[in-house]
Protein backbone atom coordinates (compact mmCIF):
# COMPACT_ATOMS: atom_id res chain seq x y z
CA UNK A 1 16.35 -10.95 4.55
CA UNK A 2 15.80 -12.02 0.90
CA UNK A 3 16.07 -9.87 -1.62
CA UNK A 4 13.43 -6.66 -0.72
CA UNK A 5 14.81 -4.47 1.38
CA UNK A 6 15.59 -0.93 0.25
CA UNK A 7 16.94 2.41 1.78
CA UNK A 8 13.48 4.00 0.88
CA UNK A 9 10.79 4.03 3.55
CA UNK A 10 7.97 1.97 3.15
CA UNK A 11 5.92 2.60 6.32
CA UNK A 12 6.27 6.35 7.94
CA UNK A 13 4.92 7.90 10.99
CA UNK A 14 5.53 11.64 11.31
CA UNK A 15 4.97 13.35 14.71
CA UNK A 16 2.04 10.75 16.01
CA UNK A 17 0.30 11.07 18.44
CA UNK A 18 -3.28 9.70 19.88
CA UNK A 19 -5.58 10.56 22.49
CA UNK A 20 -8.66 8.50 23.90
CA UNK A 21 -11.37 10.38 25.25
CA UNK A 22 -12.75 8.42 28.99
CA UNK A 23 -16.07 8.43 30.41
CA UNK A 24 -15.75 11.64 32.29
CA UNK A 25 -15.27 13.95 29.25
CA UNK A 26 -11.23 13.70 29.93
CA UNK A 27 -8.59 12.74 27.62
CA UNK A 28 -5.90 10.67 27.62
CA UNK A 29 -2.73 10.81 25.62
CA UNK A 30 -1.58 7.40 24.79
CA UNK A 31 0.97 8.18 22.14
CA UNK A 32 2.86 11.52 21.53
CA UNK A 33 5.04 12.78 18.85
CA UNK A 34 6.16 9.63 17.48
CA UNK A 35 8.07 9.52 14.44
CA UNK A 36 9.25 6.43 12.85
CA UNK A 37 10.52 4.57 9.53
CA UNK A 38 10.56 1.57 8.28
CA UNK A 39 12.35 0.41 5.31
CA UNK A 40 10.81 -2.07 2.70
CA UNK A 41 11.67 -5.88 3.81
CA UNK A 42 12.28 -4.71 7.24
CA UNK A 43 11.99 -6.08 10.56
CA UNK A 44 11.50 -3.80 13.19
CA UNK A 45 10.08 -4.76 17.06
CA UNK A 46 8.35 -2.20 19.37
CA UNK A 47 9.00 -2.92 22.59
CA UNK A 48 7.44 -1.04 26.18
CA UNK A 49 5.92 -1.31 29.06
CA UNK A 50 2.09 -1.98 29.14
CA UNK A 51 0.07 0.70 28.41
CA UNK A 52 2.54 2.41 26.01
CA UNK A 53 0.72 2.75 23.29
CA UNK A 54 2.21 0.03 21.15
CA UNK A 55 -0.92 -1.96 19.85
CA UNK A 56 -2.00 1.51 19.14
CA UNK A 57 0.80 2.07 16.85
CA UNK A 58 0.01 -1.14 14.87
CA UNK A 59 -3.82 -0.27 14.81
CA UNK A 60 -3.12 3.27 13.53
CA UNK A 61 -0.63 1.76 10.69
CA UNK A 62 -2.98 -0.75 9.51
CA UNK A 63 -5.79 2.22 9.20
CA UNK A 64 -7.90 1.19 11.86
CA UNK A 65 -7.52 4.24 14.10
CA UNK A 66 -7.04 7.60 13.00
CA UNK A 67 -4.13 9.71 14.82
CA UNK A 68 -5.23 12.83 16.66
CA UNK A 69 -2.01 14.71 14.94
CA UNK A 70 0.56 13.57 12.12
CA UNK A 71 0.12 11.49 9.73
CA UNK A 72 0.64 7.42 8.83
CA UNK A 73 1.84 7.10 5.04
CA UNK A 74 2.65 3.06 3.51
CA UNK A 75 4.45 4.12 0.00
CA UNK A 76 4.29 7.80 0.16
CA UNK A 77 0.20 7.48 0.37
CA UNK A 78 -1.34 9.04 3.63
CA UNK A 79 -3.13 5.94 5.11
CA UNK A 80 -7.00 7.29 5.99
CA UNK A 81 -8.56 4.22 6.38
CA UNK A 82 -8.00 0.10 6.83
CA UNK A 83 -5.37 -0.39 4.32
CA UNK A 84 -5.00 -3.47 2.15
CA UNK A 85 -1.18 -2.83 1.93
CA UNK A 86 -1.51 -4.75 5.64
CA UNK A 87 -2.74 -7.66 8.19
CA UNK A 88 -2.67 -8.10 11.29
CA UNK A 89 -1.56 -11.07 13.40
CA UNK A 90 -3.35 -10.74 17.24
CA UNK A 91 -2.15 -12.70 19.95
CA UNK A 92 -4.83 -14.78 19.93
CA UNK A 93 -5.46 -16.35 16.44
CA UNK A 94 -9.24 -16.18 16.39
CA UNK A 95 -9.76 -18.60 13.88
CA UNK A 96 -13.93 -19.26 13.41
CA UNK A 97 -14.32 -22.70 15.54
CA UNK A 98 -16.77 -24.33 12.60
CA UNK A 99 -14.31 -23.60 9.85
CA UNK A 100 -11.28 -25.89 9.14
CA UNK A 101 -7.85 -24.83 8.52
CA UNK A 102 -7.90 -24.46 4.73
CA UNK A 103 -11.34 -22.44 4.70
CA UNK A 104 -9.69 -20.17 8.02
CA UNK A 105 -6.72 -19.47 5.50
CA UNK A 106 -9.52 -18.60 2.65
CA UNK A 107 -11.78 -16.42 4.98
CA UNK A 108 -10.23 -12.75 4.67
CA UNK A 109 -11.02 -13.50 0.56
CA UNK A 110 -14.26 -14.77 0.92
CA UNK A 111 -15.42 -11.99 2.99
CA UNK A 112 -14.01 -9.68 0.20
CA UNK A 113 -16.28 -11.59 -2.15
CA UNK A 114 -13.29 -13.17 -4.15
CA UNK A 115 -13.63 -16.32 -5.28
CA UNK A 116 -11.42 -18.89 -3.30
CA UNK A 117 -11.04 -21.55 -5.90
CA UNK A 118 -8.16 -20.20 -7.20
CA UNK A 119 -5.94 -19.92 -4.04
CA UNK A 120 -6.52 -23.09 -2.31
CA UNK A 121 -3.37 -23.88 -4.11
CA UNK A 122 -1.33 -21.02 -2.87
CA UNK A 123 -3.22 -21.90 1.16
CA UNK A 124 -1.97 -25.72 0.97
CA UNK A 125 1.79 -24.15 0.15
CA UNK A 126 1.61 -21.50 2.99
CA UNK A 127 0.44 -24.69 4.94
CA UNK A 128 3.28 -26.84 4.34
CA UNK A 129 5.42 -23.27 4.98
CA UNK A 130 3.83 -22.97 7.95
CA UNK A 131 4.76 -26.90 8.31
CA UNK A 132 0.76 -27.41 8.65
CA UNK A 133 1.14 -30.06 6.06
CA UNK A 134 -2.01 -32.54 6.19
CA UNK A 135 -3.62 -30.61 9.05
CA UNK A 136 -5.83 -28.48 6.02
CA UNK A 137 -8.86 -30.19 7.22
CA UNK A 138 -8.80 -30.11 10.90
CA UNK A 139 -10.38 -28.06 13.14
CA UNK A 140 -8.76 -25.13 15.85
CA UNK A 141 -9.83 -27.28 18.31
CA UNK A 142 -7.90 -30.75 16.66
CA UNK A 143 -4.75 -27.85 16.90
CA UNK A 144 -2.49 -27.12 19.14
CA UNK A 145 -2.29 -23.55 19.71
CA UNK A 146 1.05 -23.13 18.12
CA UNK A 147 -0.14 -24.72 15.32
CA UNK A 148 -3.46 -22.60 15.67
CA UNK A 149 -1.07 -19.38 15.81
CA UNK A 150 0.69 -21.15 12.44
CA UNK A 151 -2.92 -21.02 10.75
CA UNK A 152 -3.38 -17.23 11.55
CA UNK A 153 -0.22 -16.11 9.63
CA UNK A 154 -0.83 -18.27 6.81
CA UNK A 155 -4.18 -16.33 6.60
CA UNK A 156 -2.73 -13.20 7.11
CA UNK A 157 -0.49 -14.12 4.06
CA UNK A 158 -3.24 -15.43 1.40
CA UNK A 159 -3.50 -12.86 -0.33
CA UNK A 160 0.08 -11.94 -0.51
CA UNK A 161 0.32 -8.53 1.78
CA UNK A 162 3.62 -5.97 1.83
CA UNK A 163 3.55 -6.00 5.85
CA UNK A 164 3.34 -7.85 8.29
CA UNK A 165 1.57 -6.28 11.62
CA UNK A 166 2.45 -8.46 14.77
CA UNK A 167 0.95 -7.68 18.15
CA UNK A 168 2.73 -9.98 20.58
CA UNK A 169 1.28 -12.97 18.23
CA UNK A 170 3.56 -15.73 20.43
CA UNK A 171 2.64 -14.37 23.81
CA UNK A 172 0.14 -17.11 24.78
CA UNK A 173 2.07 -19.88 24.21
CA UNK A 174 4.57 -21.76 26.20
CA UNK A 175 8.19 -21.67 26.66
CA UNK A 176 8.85 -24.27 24.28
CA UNK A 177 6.63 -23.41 21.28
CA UNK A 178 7.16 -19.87 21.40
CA UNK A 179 10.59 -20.61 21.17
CA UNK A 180 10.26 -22.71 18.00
CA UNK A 181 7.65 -20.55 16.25
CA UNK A 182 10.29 -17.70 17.02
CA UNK A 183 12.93 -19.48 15.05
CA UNK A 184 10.45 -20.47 12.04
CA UNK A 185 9.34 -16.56 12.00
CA UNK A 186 13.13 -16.00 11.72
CA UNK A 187 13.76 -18.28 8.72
CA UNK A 188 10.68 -17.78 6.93
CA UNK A 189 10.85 -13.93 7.21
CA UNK A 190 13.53 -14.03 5.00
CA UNK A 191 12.81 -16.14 2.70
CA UNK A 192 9.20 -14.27 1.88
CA UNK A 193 10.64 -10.76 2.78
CA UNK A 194 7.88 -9.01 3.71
CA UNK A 195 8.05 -5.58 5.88
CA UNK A 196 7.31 -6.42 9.31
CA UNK A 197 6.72 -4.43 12.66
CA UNK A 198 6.19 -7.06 15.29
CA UNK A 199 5.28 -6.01 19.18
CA UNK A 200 6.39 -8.04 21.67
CA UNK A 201 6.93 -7.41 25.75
CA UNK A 202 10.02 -9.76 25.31
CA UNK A 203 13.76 -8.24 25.08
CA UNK A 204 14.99 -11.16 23.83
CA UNK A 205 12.26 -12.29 21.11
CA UNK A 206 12.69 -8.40 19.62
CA UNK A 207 16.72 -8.36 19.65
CA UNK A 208 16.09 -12.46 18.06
CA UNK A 209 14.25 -11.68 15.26
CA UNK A 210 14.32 -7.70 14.41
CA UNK A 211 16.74 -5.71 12.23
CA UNK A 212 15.59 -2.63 14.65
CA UNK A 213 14.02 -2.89 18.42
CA UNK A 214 12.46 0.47 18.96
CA UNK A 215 11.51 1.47 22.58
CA UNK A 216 8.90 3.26 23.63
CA UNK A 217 8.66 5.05 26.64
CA UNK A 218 5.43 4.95 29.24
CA UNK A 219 2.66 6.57 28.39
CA UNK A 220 2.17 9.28 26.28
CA UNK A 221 4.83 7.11 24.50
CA UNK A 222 7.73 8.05 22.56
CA UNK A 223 10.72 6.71 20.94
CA UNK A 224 13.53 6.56 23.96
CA UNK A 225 15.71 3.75 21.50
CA UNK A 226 15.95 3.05 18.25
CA UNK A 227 18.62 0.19 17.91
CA UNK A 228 20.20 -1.25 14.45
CA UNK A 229 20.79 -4.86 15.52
CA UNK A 230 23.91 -5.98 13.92
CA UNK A 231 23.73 -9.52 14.40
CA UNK A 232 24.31 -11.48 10.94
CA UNK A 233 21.30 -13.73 9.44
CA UNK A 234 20.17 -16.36 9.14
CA UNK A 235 19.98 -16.85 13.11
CA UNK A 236 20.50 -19.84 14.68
CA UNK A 237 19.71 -20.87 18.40
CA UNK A 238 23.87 -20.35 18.90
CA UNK A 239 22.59 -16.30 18.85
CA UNK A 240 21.45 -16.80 22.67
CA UNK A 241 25.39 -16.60 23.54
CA UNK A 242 26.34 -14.05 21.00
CA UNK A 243 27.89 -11.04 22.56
CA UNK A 244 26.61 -9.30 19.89
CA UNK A 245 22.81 -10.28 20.61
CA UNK A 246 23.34 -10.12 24.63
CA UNK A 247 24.93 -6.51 24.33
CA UNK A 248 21.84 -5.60 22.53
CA UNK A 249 19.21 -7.26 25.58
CA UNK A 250 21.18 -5.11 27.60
CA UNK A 251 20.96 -1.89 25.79
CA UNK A 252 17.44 -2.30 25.35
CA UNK A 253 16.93 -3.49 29.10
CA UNK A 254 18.49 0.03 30.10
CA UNK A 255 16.27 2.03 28.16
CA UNK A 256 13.28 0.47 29.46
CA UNK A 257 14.94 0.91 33.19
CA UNK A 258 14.90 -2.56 33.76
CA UNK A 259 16.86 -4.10 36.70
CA UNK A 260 19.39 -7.11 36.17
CA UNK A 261 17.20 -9.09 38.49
CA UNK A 262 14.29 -8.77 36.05
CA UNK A 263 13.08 -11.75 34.27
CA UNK A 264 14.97 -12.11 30.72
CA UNK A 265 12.62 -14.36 28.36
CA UNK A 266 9.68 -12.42 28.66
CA UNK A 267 9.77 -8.94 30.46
């Protein structure tokens, strides 16, 4: 990854944990004792079963829920409410149907009441990044929904973010374009070097693009793995037959109790 990473944490989670209160006055732990670094210019995948509490990791990162016990800090600074340090990328892109590409990109500043003349520039580069080029005009439904997924993290990106919060952004597409956004993310990750925890429910999509895969267990969750992936970057499609990158599917298939017969793209 170019150029950002450090040895100094820029995300922490200290003993988190979260509970959800239910209809009949009960409450339910979803996440417990969790403790967790990330360095700046980082990759780092959480993978788990459903239900473990992962999108309620991201959510409690980006400031959107508070945790019941511990404490979230991005920079040394306890994070107490939606941070701007952060943006999310959903599964879905929900991109507003009677806005084009270039004004989707511009939204998150408009709504802050910036004004967007001055980075249409910067949303036509992300756009040809995001290899978007000449699409700035259509509309999500003229799109494809890779290409609508390619919109969302240009927007996240507009107005130039440390991290990068992914909750299984590729899981909706097919085979094939999930597959190619996967190796974009890869390149383009590391040429922008931004901090990046990324959920996925796929072993190999974490092990492809993370420099850590953290597993959580089932609910409450907590960290059963936390595995340095030594595979050299840039990554190329020739990964898939690296021993390297299948001895690391493995080790995170184990710790999630997986069996051999299991589905491997997306478990």
């Amino acid at each position: 990854m170019t150029g950002a990473r450090t040895s100094e944490p820029l995300i922490s989670l200290e003993g988190v944990s979260k509970s959800y209160g239910t209809s009949d006055g009960r409450a339910v732990e979803a996440v417990a004792e969790v403790s967790l670094r990330v360095r700046r210019g980082e990759f780092v995948s959480i993978v788990g079963r459903s239900g473990c509490g992962k999108t309620t990791l991201l959510r409690m990162i980006a400031g959107l829920l508070p945790p019941t016990k511990g404490s979230v800090a991005i920079g040394g600074r306890t994070v107490t409410s939606p941070t701007n340090e952060a943006r999310l990328v959903y599964q879905k892109p929900l991109l507003m149907p009677w806005r084009n590409s270039l004004e989707n990109i511009l939204l998150p500043l408009e709504l802050k009441g910036r004004d967007t003349k001055p980075y249409e520039k910067r949303a036509a580069e992300l756009m040809a990044e995001m290899k978007l080029a000449g699409f700035e005009r259509m509309y999500p439904k003229e799109l494809s929904g890779g290409m609508q997924q390619r919109v969302s993290l240009a927007r996240a990106l507009i107005d130039d973010p440390q991290i990068l919060l992914m909750d299984e952004p590729f899981g909706s597409l097919d085979e094939l374009t999930r597959e190619e956004l996967e190796f974009d993310l890869v390149q383009w990750i590391e040429v922008v070097g931004k901090t990046a925890v990324f959920v996925t429910h796929s072993v190999p999509e974490a092990v492809l693009l993370s420099d850590r895969v953290v597993v959580l267990s089932p609910r409450p969750s907590t960290v059963e793995l936390d595995l340095e992936i030594d595979i050299p970057r840039p990554r190329h499609p020739s990964v898939w037959s690296d021993k390297r990158f299948v001895d690391a599917c493995q080790a995170v298939r184990t710790s999630l109790g997986m069996k051999l017969h299991e589905e491997p793209r997306d478990s």
